[in-house]
PDB file of N, CA and C in Angstrom:
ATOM      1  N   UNK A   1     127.306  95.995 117.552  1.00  0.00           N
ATOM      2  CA  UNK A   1     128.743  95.987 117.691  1.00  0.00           C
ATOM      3  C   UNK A   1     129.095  96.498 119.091  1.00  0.00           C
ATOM      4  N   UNK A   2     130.009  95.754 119.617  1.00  0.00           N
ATOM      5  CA  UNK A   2     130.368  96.177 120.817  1.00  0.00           C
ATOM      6  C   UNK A   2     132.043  97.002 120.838  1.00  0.00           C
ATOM      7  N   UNK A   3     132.056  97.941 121.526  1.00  0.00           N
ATOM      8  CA  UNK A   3     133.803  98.354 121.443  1.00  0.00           C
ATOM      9  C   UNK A   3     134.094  98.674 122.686  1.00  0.00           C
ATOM     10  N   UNK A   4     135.443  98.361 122.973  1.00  0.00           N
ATOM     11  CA  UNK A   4     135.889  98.239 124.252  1.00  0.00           C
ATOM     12  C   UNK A   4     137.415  98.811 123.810  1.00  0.00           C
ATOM     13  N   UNK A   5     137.488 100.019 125.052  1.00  0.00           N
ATOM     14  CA  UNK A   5     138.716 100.904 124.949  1.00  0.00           C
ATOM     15  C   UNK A   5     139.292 100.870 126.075  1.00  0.00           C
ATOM     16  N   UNK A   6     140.542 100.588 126.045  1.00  0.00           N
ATOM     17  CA  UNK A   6     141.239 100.718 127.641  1.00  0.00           C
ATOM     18  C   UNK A   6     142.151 102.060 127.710  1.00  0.00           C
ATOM     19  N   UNK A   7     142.086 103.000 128.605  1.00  0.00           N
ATOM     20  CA  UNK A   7     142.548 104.202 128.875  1.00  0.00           C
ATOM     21  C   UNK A   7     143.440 104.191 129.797  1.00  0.00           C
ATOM     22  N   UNK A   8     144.240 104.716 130.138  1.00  0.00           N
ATOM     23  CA  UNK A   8     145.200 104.915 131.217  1.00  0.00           C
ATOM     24  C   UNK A   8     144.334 105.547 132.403  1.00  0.00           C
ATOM     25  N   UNK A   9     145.054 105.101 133.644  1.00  0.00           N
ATOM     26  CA  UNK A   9     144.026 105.430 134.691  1.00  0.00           C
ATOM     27  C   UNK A   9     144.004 106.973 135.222  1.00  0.00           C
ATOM     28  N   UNK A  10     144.627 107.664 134.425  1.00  0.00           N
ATOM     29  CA  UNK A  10     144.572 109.303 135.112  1.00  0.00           C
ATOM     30  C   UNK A  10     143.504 110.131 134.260  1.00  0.00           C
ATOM     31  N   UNK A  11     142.629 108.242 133.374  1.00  0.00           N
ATOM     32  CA  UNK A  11     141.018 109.198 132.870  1.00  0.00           C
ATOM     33  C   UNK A  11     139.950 108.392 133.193  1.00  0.00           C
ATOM     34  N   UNK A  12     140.608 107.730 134.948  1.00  0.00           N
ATOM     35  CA  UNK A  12     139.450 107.573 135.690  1.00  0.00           C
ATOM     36  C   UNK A  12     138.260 107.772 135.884  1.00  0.00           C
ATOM     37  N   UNK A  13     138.097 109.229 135.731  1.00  0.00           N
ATOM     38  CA  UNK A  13     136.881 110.128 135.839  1.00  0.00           C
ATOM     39  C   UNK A  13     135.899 110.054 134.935  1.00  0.00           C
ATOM     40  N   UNK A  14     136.319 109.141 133.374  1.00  0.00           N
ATOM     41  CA  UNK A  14     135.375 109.613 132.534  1.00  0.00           C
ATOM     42  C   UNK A  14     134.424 108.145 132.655  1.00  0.00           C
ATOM     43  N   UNK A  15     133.198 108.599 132.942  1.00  0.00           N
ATOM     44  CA  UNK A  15     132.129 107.118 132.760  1.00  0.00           C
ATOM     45  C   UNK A  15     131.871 106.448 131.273  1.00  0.00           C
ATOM     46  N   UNK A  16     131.206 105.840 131.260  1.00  0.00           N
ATOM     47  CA  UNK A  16     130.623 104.747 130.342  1.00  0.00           C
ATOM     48  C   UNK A  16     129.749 106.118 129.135  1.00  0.00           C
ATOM     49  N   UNK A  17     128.755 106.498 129.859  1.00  0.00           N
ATOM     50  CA  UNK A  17     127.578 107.299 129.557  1.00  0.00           C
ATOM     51  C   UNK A  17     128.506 108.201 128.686  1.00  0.00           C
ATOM     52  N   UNK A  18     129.504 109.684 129.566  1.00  0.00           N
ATOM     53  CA  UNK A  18     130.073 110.260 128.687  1.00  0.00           C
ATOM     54  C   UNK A  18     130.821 109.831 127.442  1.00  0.00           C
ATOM     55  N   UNK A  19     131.370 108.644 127.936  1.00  0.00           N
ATOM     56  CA  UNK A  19     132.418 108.033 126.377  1.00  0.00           C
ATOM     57  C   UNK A  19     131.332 107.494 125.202  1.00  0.00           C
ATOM     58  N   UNK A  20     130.371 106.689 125.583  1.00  0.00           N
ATOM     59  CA  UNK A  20     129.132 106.725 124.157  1.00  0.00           C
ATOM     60  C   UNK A  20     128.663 107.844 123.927  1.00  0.00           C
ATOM     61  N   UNK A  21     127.993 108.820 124.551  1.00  0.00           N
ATOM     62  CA  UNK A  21     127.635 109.840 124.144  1.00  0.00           C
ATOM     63  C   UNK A  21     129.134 110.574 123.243  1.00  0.00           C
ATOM     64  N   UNK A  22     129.745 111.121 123.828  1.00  0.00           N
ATOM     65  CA  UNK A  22     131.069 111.467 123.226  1.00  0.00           C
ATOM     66  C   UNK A  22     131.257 110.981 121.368  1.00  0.00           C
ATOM     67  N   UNK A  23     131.425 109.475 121.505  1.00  0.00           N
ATOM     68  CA  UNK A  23     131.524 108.715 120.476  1.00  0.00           C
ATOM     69  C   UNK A  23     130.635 109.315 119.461  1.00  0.00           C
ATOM     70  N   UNK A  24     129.263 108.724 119.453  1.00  0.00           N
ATOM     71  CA  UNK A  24     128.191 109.081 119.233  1.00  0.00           C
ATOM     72  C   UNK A  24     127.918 110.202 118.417  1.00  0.00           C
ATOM     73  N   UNK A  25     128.228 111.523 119.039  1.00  0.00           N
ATOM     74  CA  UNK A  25     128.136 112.582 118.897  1.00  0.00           C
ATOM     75  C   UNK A  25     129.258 113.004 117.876  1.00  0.00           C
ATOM     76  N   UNK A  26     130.295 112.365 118.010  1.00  0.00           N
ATOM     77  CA  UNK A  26     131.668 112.406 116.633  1.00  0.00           C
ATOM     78  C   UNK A  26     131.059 111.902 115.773  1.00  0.00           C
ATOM     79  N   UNK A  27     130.770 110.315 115.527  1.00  0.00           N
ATOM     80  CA  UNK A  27     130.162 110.082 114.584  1.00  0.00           C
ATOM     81  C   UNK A  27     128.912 110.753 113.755  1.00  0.00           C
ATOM     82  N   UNK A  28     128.302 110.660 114.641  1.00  0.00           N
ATOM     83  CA  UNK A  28     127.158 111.707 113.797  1.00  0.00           C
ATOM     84  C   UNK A  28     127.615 113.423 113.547  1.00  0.00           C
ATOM     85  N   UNK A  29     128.706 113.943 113.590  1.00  0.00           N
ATOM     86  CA  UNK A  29     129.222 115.320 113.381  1.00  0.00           C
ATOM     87  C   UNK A  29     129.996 115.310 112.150  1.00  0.00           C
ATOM     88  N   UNK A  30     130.526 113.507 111.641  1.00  0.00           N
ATOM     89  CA  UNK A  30     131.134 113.263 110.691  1.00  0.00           C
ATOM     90  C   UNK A  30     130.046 112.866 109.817  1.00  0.00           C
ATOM     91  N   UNK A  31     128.984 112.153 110.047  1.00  0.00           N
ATOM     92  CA  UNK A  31     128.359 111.978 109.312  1.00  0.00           C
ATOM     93  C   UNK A  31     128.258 110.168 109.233  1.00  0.00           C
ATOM     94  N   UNK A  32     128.648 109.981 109.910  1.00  0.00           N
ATOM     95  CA  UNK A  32     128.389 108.286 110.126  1.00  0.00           C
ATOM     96  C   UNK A  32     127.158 107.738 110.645  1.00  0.00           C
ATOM     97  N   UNK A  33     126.670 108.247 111.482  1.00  0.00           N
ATOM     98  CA  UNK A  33     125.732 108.237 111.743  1.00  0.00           C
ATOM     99  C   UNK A  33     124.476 109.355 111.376  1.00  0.00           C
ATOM    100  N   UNK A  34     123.260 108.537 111.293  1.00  0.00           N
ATOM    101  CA  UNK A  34     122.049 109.527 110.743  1.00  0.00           C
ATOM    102  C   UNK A  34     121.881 110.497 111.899  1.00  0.00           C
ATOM    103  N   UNK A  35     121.194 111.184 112.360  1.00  0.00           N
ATOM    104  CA  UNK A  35     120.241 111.819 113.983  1.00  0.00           C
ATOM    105  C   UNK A  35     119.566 110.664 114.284  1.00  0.00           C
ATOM    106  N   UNK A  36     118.595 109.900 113.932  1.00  0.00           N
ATOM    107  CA  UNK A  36     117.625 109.004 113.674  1.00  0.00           C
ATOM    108  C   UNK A  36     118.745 107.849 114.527  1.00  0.00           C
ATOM    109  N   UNK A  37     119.735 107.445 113.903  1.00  0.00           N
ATOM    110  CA  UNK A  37     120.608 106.337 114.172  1.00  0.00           C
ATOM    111  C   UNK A  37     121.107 106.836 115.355  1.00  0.00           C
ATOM    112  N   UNK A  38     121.704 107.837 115.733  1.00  0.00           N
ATOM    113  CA  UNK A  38     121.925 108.378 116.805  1.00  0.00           C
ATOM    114  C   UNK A  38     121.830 108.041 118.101  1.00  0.00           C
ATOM    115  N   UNK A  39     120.473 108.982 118.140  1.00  0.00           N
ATOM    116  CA  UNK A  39     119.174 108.794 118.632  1.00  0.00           C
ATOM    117  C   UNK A  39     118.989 107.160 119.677  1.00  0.00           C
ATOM    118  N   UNK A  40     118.953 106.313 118.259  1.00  0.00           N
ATOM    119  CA  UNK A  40     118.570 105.178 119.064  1.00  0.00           C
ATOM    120  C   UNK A  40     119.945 104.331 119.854  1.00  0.00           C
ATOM    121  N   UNK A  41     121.040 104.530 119.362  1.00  0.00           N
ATOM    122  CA  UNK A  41     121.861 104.534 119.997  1.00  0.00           C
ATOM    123  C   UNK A  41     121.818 104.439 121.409  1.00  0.00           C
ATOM    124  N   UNK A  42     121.177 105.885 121.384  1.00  0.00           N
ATOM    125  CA  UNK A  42     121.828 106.513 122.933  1.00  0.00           C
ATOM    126  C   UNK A  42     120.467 106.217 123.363  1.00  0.00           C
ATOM    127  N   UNK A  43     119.194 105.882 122.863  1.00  0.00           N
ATOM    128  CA  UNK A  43     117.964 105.729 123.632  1.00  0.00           C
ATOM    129  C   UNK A  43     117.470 107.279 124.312  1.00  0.00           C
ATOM    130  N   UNK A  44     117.415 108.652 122.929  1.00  0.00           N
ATOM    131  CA  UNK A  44     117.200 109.711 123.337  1.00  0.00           C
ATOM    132  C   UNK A  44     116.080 110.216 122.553  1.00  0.00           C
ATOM    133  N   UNK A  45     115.078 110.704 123.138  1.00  0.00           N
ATOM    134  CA  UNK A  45     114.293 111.910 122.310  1.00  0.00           C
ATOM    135  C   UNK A  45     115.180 112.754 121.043  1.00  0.00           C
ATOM    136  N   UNK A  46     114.805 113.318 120.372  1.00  0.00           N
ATOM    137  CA  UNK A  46     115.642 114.559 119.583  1.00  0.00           C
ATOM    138  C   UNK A  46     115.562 115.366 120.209  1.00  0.00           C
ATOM    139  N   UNK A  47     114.652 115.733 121.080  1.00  0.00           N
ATOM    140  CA  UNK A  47     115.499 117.167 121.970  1.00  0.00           C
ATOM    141  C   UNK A  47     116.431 116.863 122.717  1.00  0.00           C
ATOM    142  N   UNK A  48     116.395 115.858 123.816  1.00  0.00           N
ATOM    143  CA  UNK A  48     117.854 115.384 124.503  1.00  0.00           C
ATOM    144  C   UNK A  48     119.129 115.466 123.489  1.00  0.00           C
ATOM    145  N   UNK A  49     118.213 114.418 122.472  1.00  0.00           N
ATOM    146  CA  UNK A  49     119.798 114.735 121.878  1.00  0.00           C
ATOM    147  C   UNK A  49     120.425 115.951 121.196  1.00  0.00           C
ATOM    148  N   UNK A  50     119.754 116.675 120.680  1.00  0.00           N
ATOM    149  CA  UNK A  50     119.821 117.755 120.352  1.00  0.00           C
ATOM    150  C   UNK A  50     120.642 118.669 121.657  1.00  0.00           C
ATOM    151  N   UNK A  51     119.804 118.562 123.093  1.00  0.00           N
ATOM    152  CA  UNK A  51     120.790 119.481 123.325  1.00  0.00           C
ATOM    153  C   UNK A  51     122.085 118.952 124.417  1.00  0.00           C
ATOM    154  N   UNK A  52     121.937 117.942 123.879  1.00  0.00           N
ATOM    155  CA  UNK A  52     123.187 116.920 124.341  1.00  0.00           C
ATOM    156  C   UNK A  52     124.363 117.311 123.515  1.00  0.00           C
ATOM    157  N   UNK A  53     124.408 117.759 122.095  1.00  0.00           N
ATOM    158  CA  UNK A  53     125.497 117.886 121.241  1.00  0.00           C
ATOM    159  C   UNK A  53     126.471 118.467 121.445  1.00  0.00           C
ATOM    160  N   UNK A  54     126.135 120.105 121.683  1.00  0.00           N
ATOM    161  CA  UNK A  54     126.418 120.918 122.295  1.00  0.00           C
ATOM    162  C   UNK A  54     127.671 120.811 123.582  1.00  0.00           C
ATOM    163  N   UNK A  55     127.228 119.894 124.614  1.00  0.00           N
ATOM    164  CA  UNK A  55     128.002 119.613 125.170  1.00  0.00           C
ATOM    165  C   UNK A  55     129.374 118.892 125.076  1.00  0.00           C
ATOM    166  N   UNK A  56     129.068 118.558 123.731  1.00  0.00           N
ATOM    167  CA  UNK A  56     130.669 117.671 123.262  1.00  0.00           C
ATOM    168  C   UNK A  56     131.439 118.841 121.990  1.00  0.00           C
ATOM    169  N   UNK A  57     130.702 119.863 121.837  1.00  0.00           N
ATOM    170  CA  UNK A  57     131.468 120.572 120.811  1.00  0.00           C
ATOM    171  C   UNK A  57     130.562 120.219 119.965  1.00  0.00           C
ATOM    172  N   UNK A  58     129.423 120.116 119.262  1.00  0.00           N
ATOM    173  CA  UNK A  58     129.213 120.022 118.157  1.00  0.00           C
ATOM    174  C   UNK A  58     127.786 120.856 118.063  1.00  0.00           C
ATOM    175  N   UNK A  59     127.219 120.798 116.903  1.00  0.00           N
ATOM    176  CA  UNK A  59     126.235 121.437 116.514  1.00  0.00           C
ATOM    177  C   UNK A  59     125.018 120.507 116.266  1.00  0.00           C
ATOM    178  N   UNK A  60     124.060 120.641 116.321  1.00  0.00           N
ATOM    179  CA  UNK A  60     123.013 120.003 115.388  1.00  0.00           C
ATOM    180  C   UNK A  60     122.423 119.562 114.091  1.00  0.00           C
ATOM    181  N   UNK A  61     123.171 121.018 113.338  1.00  0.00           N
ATOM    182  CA  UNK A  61     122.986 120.997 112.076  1.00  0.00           C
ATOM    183  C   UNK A  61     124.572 120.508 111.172  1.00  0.00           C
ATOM    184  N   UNK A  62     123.896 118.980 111.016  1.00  0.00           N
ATOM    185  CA  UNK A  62     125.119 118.107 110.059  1.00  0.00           C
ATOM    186  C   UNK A  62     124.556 118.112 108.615  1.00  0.00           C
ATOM    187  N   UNK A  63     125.318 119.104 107.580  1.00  0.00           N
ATOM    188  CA  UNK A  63     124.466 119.284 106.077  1.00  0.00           C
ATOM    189  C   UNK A  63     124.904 118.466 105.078  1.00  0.00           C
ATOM    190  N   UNK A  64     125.563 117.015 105.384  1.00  0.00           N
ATOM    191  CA  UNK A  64     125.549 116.336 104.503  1.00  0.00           C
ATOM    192  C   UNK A  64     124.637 115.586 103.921  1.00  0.00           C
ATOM    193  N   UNK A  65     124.916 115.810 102.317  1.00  0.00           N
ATOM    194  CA  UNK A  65     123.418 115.145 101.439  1.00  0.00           C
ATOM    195  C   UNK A  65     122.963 114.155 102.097  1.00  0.00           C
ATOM    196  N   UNK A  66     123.505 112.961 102.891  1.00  0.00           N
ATOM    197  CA  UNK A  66     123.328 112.005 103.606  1.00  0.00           C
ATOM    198  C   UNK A  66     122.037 111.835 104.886  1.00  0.00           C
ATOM    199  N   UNK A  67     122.849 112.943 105.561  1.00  0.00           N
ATOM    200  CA  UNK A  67     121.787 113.271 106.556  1.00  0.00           C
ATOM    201  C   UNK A  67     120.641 114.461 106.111  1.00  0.00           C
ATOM    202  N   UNK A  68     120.976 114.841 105.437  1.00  0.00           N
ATOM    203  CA  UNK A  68     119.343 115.880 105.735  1.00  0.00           C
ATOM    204  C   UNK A  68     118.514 114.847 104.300  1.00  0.00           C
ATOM    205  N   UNK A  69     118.405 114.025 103.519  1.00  0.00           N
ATOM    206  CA  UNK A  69     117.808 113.082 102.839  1.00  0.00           C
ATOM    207  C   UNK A  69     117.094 111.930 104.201  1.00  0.00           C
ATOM    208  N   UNK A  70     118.085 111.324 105.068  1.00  0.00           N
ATOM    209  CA  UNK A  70     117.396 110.614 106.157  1.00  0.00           C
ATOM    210  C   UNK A  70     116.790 111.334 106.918  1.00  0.00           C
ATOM    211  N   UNK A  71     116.829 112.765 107.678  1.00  0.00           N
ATOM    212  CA  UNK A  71     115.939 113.149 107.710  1.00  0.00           C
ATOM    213  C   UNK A  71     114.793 113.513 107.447  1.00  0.00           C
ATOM    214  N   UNK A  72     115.060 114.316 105.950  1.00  0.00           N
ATOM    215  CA  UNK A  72     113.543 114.092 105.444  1.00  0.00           C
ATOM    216  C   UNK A  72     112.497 113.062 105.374  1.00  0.00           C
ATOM    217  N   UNK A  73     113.274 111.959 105.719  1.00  0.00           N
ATOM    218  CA  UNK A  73     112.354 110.642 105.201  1.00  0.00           C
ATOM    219  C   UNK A  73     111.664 110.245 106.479  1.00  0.00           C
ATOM    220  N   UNK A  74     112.212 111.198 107.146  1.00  0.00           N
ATOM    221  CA  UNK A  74     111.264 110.572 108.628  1.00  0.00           C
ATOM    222  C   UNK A  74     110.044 111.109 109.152  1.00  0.00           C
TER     223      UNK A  74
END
């Protein structure tokens, strides 16, 4: 899936990279995404991404039955 957002230009500043990561990092904090799904997303190790989270406000540890079941399975 592709998504395309148009912003007003006084958020010039923000690149490509930060707005998927950004995204990304919501989704998987909600639980839409697995770590695993994440991950490949963004084309990251789990430590990158791991301490990539952080930088958008979020944590690592997402405890929905959802995700820590796909985790285990990996």
């Amino acid at each position: 899936m592709k998504v395309t957002i148009d912003l007003p230009d006084r958020f010039g500043d923000i690149d490509e990279t930060y707005a998927r990561e950004a995204l990304v990092a919501t989704l998987y904090s909600n639980g839409k995404l697995s770590g695993r799904e994440a991950r490949e997303v963004l084309g990251m190790s789990r430590r990158e991404f791991e301490d990539m989270l952080p930088r958008y406000g979020f944590s690592i540890l997402v405890d929905n039955e959802a995700n820590v079941q796909t985790e285990l399975d990996t």
